[in-house]
Protein backbone atom coordinates (compact mmCIF):
# COMPACT_ATOMS: atom_id res chain seq x y z
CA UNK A 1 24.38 10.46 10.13
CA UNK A 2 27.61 9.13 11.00
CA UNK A 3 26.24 5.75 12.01
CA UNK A 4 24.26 5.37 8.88
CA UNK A 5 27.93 5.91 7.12
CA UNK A 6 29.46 3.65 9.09
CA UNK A 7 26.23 0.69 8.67
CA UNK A 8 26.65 1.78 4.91
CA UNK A 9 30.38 0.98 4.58
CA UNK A 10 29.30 -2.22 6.93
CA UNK A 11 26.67 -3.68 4.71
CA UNK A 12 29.07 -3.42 1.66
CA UNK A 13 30.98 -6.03 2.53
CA UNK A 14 28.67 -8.69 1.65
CA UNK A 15 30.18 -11.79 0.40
CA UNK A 16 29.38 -11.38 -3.62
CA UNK A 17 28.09 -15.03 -3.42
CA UNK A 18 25.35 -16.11 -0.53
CA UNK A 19 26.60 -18.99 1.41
CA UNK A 20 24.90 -19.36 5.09
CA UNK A 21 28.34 -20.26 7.12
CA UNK A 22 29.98 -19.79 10.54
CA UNK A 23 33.39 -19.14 9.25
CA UNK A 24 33.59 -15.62 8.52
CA UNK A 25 31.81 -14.47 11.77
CA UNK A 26 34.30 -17.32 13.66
CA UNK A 27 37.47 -15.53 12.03
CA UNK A 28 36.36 -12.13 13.28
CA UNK A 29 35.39 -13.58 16.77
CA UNK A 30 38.84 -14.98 16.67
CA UNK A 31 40.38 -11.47 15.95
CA UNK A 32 38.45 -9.89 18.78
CA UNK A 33 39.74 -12.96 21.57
CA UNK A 34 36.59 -14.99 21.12
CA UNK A 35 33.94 -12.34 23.00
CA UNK A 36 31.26 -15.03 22.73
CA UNK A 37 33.08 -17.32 25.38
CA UNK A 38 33.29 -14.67 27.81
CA UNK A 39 29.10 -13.60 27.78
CA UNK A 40 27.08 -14.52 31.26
CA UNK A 41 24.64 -17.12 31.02
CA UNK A 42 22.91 -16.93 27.69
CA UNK A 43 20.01 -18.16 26.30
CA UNK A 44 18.75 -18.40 22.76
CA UNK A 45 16.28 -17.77 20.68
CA UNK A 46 15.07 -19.62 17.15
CA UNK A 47 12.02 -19.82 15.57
CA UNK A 48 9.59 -18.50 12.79
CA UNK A 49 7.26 -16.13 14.70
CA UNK A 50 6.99 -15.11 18.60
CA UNK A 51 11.17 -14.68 18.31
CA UNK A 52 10.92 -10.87 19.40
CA UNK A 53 7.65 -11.04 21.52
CA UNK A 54 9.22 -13.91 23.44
CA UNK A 55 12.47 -12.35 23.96
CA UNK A 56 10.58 -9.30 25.48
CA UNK A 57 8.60 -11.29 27.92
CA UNK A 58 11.69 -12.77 29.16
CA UNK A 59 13.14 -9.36 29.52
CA UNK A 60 10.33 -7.70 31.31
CA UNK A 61 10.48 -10.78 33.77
CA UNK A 62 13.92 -10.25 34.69
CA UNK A 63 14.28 -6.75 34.82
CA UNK A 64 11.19 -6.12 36.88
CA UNK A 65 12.77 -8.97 39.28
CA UNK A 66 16.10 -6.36 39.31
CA UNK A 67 18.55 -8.39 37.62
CA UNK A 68 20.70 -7.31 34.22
CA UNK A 69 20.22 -8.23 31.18
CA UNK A 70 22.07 -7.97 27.65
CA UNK A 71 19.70 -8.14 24.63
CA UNK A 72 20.49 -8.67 20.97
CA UNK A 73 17.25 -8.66 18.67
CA UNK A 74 16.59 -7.97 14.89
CA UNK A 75 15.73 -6.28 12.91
CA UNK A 76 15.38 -2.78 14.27
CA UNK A 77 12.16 -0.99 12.81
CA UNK A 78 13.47 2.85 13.20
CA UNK A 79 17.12 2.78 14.79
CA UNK A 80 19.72 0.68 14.95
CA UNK A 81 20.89 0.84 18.38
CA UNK A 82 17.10 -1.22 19.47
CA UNK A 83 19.40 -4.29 18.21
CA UNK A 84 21.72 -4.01 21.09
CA UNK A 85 20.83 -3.74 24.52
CA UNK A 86 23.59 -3.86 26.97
CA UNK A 87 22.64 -4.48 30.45
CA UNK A 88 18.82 -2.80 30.07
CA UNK A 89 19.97 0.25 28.37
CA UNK A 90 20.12 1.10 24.73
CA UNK A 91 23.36 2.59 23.20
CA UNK A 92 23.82 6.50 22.88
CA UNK A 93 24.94 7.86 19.76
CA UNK A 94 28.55 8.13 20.47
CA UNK A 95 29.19 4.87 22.13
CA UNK A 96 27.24 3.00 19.37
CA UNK A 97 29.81 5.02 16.31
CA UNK A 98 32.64 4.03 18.75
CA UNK A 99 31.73 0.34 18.83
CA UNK A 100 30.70 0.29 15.09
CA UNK A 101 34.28 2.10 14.09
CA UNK A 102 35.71 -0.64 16.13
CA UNK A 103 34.48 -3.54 14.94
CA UNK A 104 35.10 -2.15 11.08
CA UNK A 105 38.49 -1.35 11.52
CA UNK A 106 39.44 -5.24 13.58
CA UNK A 107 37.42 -6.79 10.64
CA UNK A 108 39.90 -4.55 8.23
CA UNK A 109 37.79 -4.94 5.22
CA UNK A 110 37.59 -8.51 4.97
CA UNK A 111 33.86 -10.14 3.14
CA UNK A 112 31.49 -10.69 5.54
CA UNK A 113 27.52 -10.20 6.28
CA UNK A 114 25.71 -7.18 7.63
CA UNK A 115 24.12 -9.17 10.37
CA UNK A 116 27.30 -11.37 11.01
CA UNK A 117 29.57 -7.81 11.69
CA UNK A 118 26.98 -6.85 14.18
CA UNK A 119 26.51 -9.36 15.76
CA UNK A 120 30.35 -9.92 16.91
CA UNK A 121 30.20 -5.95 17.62
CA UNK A 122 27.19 -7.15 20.11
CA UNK A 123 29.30 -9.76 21.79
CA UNK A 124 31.60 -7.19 22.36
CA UNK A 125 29.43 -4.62 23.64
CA UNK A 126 28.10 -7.08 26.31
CA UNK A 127 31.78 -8.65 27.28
CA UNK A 128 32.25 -4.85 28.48
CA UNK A 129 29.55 -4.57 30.58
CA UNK A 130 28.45 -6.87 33.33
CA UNK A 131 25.04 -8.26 33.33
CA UNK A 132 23.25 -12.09 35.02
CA UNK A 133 21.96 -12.92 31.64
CA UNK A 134 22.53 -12.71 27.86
CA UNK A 135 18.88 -13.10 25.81
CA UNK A 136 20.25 -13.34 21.87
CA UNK A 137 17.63 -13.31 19.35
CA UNK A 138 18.57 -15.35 15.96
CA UNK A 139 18.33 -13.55 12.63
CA UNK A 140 17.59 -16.22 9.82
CA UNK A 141 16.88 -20.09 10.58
CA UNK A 142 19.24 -21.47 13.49
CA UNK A 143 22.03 -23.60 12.55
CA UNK A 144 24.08 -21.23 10.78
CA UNK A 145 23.09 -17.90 11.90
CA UNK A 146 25.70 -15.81 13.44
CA UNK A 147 24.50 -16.12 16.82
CA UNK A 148 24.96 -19.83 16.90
CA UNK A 149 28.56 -19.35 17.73
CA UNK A 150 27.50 -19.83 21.38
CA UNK A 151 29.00 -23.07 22.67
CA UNK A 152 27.37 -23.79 25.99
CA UNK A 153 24.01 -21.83 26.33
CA UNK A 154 22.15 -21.82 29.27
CA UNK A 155 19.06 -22.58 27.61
CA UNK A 156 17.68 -22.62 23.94
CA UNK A 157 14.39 -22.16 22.82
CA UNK A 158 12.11 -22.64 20.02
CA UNK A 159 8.91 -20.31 19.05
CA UNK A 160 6.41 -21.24 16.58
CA UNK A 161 8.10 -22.36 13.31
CA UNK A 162 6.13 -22.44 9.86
CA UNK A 163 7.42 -21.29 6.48
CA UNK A 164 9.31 -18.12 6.33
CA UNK A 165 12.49 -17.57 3.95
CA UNK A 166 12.42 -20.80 2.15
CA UNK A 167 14.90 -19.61 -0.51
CA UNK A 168 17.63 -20.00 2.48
CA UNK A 169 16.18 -21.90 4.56
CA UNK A 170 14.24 -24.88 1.79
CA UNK A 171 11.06 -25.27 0.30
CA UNK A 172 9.62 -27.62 3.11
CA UNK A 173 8.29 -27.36 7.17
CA UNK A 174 11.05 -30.66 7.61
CA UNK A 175 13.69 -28.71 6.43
CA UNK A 176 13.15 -25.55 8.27
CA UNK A 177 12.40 -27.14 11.38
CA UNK A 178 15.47 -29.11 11.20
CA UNK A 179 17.31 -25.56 10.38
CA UNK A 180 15.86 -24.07 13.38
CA UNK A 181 17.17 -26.81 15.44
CA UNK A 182 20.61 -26.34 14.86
CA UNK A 183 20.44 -24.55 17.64
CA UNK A 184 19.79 -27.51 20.26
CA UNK A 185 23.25 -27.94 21.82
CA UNK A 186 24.14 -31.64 23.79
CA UNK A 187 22.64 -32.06 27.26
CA UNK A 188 20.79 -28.73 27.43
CA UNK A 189 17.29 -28.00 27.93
CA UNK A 190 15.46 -26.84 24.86
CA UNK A 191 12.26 -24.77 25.57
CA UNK A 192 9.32 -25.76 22.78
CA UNK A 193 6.55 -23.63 21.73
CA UNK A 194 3.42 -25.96 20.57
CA UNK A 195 3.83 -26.93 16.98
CA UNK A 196 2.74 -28.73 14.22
CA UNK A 197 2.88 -32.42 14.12
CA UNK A 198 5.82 -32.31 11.41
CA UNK A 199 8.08 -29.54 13.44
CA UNK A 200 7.37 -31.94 16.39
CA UNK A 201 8.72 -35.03 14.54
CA UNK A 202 11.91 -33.08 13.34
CA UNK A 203 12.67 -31.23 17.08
CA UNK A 204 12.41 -34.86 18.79
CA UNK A 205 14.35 -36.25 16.91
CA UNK A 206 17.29 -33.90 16.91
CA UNK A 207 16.18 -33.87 20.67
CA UNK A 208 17.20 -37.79 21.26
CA UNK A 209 20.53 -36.99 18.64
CA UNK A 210 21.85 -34.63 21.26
CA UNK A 211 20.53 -35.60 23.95
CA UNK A 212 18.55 -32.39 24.70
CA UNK A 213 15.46 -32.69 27.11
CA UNK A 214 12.84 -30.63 25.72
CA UNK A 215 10.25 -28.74 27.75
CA UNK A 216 7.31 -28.79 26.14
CA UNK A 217 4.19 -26.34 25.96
CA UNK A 218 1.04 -28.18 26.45
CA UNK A 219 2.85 -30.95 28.42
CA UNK A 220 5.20 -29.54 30.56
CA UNK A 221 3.98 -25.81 31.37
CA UNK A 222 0.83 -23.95 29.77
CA UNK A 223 -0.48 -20.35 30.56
CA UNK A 224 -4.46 -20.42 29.70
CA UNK A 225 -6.55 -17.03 30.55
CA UNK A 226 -8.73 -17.22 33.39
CA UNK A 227 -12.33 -15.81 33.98
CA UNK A 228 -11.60 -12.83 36.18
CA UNK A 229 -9.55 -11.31 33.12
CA UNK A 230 -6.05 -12.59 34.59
CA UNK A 231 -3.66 -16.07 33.45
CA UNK A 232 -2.72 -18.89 34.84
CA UNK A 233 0.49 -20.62 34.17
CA UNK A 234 1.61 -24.08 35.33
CA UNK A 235 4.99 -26.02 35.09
CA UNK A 236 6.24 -28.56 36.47
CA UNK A 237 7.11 -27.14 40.01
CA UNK A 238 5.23 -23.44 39.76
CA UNK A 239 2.00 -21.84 39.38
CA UNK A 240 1.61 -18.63 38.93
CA UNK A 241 -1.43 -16.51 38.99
CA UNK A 242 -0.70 -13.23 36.82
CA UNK A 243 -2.39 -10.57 34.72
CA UNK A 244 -3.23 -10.75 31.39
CA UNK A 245 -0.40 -9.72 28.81
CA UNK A 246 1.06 -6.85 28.10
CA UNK A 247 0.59 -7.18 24.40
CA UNK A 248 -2.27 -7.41 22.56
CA UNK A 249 -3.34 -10.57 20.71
CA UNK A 250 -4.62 -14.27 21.90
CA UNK A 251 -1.23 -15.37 20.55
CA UNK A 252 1.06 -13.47 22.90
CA UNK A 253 -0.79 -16.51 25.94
CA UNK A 254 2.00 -18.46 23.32
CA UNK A 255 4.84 -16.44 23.40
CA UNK A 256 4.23 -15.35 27.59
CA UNK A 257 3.87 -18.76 28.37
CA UNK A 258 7.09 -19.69 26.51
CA UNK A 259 9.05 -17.16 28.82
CA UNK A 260 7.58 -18.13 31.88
CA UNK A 261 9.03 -21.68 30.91
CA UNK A 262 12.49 -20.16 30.45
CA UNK A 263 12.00 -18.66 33.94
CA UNK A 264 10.95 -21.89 35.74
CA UNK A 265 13.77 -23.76 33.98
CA UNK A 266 16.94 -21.54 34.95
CA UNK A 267 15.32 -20.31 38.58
CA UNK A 268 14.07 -23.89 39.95
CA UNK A 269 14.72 -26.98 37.57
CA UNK A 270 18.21 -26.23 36.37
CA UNK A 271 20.57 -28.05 39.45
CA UNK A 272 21.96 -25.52 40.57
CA UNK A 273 19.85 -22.58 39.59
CA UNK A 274 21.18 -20.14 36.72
CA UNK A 275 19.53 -17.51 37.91
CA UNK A 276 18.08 -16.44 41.26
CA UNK A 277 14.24 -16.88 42.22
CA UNK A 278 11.88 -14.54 40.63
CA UNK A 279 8.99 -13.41 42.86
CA UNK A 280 5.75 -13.62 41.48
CA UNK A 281 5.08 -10.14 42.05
CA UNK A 282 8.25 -9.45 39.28
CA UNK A 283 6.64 -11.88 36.93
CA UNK A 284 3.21 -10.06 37.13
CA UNK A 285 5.04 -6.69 36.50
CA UNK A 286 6.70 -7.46 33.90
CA UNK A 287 3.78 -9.66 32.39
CA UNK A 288 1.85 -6.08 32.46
CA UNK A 289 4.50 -4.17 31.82
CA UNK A 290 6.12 -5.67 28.49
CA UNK A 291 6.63 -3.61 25.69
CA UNK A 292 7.45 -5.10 21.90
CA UNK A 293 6.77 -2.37 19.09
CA UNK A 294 4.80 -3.28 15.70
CA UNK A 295 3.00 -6.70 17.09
CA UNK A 296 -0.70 -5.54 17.39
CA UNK A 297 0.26 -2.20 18.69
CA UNK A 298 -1.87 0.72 18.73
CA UNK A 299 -0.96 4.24 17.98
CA UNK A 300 -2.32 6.75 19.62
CA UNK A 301 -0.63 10.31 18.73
CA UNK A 302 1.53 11.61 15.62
CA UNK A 303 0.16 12.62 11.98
CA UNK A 304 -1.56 9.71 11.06
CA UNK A 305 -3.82 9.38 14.35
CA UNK A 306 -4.55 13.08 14.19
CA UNK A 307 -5.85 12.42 10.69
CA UNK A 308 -8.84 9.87 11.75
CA UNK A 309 -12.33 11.21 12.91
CA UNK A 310 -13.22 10.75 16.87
CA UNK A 311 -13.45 6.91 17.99
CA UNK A 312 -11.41 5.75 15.21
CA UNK A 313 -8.55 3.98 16.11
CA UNK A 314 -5.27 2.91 14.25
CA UNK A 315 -3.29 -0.18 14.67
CA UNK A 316 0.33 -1.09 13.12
CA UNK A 317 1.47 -4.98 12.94
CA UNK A 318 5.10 -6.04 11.19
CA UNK A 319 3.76 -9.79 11.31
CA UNK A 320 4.69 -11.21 7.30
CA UNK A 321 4.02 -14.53 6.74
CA UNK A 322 1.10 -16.61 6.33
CA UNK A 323 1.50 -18.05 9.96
CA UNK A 324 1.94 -14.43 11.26
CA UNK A 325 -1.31 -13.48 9.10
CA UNK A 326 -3.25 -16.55 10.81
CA UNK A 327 -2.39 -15.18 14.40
CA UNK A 328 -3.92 -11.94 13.41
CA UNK A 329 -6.25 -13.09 11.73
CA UNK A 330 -8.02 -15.20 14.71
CA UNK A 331 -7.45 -12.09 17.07
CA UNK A 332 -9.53 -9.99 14.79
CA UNK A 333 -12.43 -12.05 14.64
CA UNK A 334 -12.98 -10.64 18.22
CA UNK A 335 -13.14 -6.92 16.63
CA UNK A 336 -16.96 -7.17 16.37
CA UNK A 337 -17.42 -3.62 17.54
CA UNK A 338 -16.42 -1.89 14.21
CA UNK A 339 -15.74 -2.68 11.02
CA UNK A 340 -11.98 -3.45 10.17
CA UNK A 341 -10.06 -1.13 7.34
CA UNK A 342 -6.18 -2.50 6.00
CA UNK A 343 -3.59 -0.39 5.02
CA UNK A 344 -0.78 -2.87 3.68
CA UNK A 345 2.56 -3.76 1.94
CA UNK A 346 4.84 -6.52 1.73
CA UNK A 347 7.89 -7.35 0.07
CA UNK A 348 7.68 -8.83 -3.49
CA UNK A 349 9.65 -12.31 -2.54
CA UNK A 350 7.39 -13.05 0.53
CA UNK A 351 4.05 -15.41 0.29
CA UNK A 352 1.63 -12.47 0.08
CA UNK A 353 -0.99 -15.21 -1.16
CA UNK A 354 -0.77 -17.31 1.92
CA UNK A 355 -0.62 -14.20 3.94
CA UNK A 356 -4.31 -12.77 2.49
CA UNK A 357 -5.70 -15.99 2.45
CA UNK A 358 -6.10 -16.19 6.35
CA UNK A 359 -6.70 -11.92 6.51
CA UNK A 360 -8.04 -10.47 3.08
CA UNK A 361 -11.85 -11.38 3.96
CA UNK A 362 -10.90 -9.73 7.34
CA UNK A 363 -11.22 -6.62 5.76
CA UNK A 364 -14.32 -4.48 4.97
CA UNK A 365 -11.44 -2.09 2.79
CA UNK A 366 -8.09 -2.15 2.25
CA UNK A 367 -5.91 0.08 0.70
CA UNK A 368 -2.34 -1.23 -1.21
CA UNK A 369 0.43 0.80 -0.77
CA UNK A 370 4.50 0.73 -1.67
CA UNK A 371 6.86 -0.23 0.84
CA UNK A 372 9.37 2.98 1.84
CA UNK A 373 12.30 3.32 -1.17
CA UNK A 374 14.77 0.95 -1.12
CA UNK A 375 12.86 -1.95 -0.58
CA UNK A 376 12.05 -4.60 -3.44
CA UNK A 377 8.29 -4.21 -2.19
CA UNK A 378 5.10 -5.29 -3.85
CA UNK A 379 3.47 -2.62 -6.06
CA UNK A 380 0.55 -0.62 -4.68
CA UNK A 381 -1.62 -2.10 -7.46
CA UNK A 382 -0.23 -5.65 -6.75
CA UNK A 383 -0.72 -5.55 -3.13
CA UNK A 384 -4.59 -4.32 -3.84
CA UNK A 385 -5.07 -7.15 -5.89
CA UNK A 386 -3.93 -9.89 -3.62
CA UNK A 387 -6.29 -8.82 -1.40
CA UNK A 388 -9.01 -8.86 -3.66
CA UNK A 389 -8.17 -12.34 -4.94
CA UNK A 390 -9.17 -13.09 -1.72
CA UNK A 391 -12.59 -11.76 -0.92
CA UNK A 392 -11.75 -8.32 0.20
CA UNK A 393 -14.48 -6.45 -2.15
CA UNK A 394 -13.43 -3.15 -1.57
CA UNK A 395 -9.08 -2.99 -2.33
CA UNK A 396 -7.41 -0.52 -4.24
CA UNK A 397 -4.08 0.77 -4.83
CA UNK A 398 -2.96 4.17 -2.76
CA UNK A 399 0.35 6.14 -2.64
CA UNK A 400 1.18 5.96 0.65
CA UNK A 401 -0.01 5.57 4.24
CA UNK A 402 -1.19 8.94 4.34
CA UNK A 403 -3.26 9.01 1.00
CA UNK A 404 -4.66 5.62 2.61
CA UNK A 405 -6.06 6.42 5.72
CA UNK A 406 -7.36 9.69 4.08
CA UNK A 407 -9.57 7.15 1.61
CA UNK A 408 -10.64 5.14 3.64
CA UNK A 409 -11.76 7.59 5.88
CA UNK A 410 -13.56 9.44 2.85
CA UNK A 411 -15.26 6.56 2.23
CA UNK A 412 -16.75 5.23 5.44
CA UNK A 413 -18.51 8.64 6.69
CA UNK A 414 -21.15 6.74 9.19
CA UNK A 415 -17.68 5.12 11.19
CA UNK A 416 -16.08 5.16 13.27
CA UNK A 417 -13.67 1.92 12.36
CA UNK A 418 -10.70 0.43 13.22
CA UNK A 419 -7.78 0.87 10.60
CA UNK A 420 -4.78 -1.76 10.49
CA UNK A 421 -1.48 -1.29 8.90
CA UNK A 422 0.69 -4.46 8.39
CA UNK A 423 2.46 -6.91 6.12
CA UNK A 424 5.75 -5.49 6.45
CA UNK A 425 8.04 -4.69 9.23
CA UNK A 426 9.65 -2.23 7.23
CA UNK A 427 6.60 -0.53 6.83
CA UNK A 428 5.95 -0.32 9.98
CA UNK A 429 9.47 1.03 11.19
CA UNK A 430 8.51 4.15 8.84
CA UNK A 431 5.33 4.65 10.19
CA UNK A 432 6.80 4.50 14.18
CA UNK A 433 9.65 6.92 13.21
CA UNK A 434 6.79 9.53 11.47
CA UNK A 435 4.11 8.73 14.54
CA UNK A 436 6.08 8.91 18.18
């Protein structure tokens, strides 16, 4: 309870007026002795989807070869302290008040962003601690998030960009690519997810402006799956035969193989290496091993699981944009075995439309429901009817995840079926925290 005080007193001091700049998070930096100059090597992370899945491949890798790493993601889905990882370990309770309490009272009041507060309270969290690598996640686009204070990264990379927060960000693929970008820094290596032909015009470019080499998937490393149920990545200098990933969806091959790039660069191409060699047998534990909550995950205890008949099985996915919904959307076209039920909500500014165009006729049912209070969130009725403006017969509105899965459950006696909750990432943080 106290940390919710102190992220409440925190998130009031939003600037009155939106205006996506460096300066107020560089005056506080300055105030603390510049903490971002003093990280280990760091490498960062922009794009529009695969940002989090990424950054946990990369983290399995190196923590199942032994070595340290600080990680700062967003947003958390039930508490806070998952955006700050300092050295493998999440923050108790009292350290986490401690460093919040901190960072309020150096910042003394002044305007600044939620995510631009905590993000210097990161930096300081990891200058405390020593690790052999920094992983920082951005929040929103590239070239003026908070996390782009970061002079000298080891290594930047770029995940699958498409249109996601165009009211910051601008109306078209150019602009956000070019946003995402900002993160490219002179004469270091830029790791590049495969993308569409006018991201790849935009990222070149800014590539030859900076000088940047950029390692490319699909010409400089892929990871395809192989027939004995395994993958197989090649680079430039490395193959490596591993298992399948951790995570469930064709699209994580993507996000894996974008991490394994990140590997090969700063163990074997960089001159001299970043980091130390990482065994193959690390990469393949960590490969099985990863972990990244609300991307294709399935449940399988609390409430809502004990509520479905045998064989049924529930899923949760936070994915909320139409390229997140087209990811899904493939993977589900190999759920032949039984028919597919949605339980969803989105918030009211996002492109629900271009979402259930690529996942409505997915659906044999689906169920609308309101996101958790305090969320400007589609209504039930309205997220029903998106779905049925786009072939799903069967949508209606329902109170909540509970009154949902009860429905649809009612109404498909013969199952069993497979039941997926998504469209929201605040959605599913409340279902995690009410099903662990």
């Amino acid at each position: 309870m106290m940390i919710d005080l102190v992220l409440d007193r925190l998130t009031r001091l939003h600037p009155k007026s939106i205006d996506l700049s460096l300066d107020r998070v560089l005056t506080l930096l300055d105030k603390m002795g510049h903490p971002q100059l003093r990280l280990p090597p760091t490498i960062h992370v922009a794009g529009t989807n695969g940002k989090g899945s990424t950054v946990a491949f990369l983290r399995a890798f190196l923590e199942a070869a032994g070595l340290r790493a600080h990680v700062y993601t967003s947003p958390h889905l039930v508490r806070f302290a998952e955006r700050i990882r300092v050295a493998g370990r999440l923050l108790e309770d009292g350290e986490l008040l401690a460093l919040l309490e901190e960072i309020e009272q150096i910042n003394a009041g002044a305007p600044i962003t939620f995510f631009e507060i905590t993000t210097a309270a990161a930096f300081l969290a990891f200058t405390r601690t020593p690790a052999d690598v920094c992983i920082l996640e951005t929040g929103l686009g590239g070239r003026l998030d908070a996390t782009n204070v970061i002079e000298r990264p080891a290594l930047t990379v770029l995940t699958t960009i498409a249109m996601d927060h165009q009211q910051f960000l601008g109306g078209r693929i150019e602009a956000i690519a070019a946003e995402k970008a900002g993160i490219m820094k002179r004469g270091i290596a830029c790791v590049v997810a495969d993308q569409d032909r006018k991201v790849r015009k935009v990222l070149e470019a800014r590539s030859l402006e900076m000088g940047v080499p950029l390692v490319k998937e699909g010409e400089d490393f892929f990871l395809r799956a192989t027939p004995e149920g395994g993958s197989l990545y090649k680079g430039k200098s490395v193959e490596w035969r591993l298992p399948a990933p951790g995570l469930a969806g064709s699209f994580q091959m993507r996000n894996a193989a974008v991490a394994l790039a990140c590997v090969e660069r700063l163990t074997r191409t960089e001159k001299p290496p970043v980091l130390p060699e990482i065994p193959p047998a690390a990469l393949a534990l960590g490969m099985k091993g990863v972990e990244w909550p609300a991307r294709l995950q399935r449940l399988t205890k609390g409430p809502l699981v004990a509520m479905l008949p045998a064989g049924w099985e529930l899923w949760l996915d936070g994915g909320h944009n139409p390229n997140a919904a087209e990811a899904i959307g493939r993977h589900t076209r190999s759920w032949r075995d039984m028919p597919l039920m949605g339980v969803f909500a989105m918030l009211e500014n996002k492109d629900v439309d271009g979402y259930m165009k690529h996942m409505a006729a997915r659906f044999h049912s689906m169920r609308g429901i309101p996101l958790p209070e305090g969320h400007a969130g589609l209504s039930a009725a309205d997220a029903a009817s998106a779905a049925t403006r786009h072939f799903c017969m069967d949508a209606k509105p329902a109170a909540n995840a509970e009154a949902a899965i009860a429905e649809l459950v009612a109404a498909h006696p013969q199952g069993p079926a497979r039941i997926l909750v998504c469209g929201s990432l605040y959605l599913a943080g409340e279902i995690l925290r009410d099903n662990r």
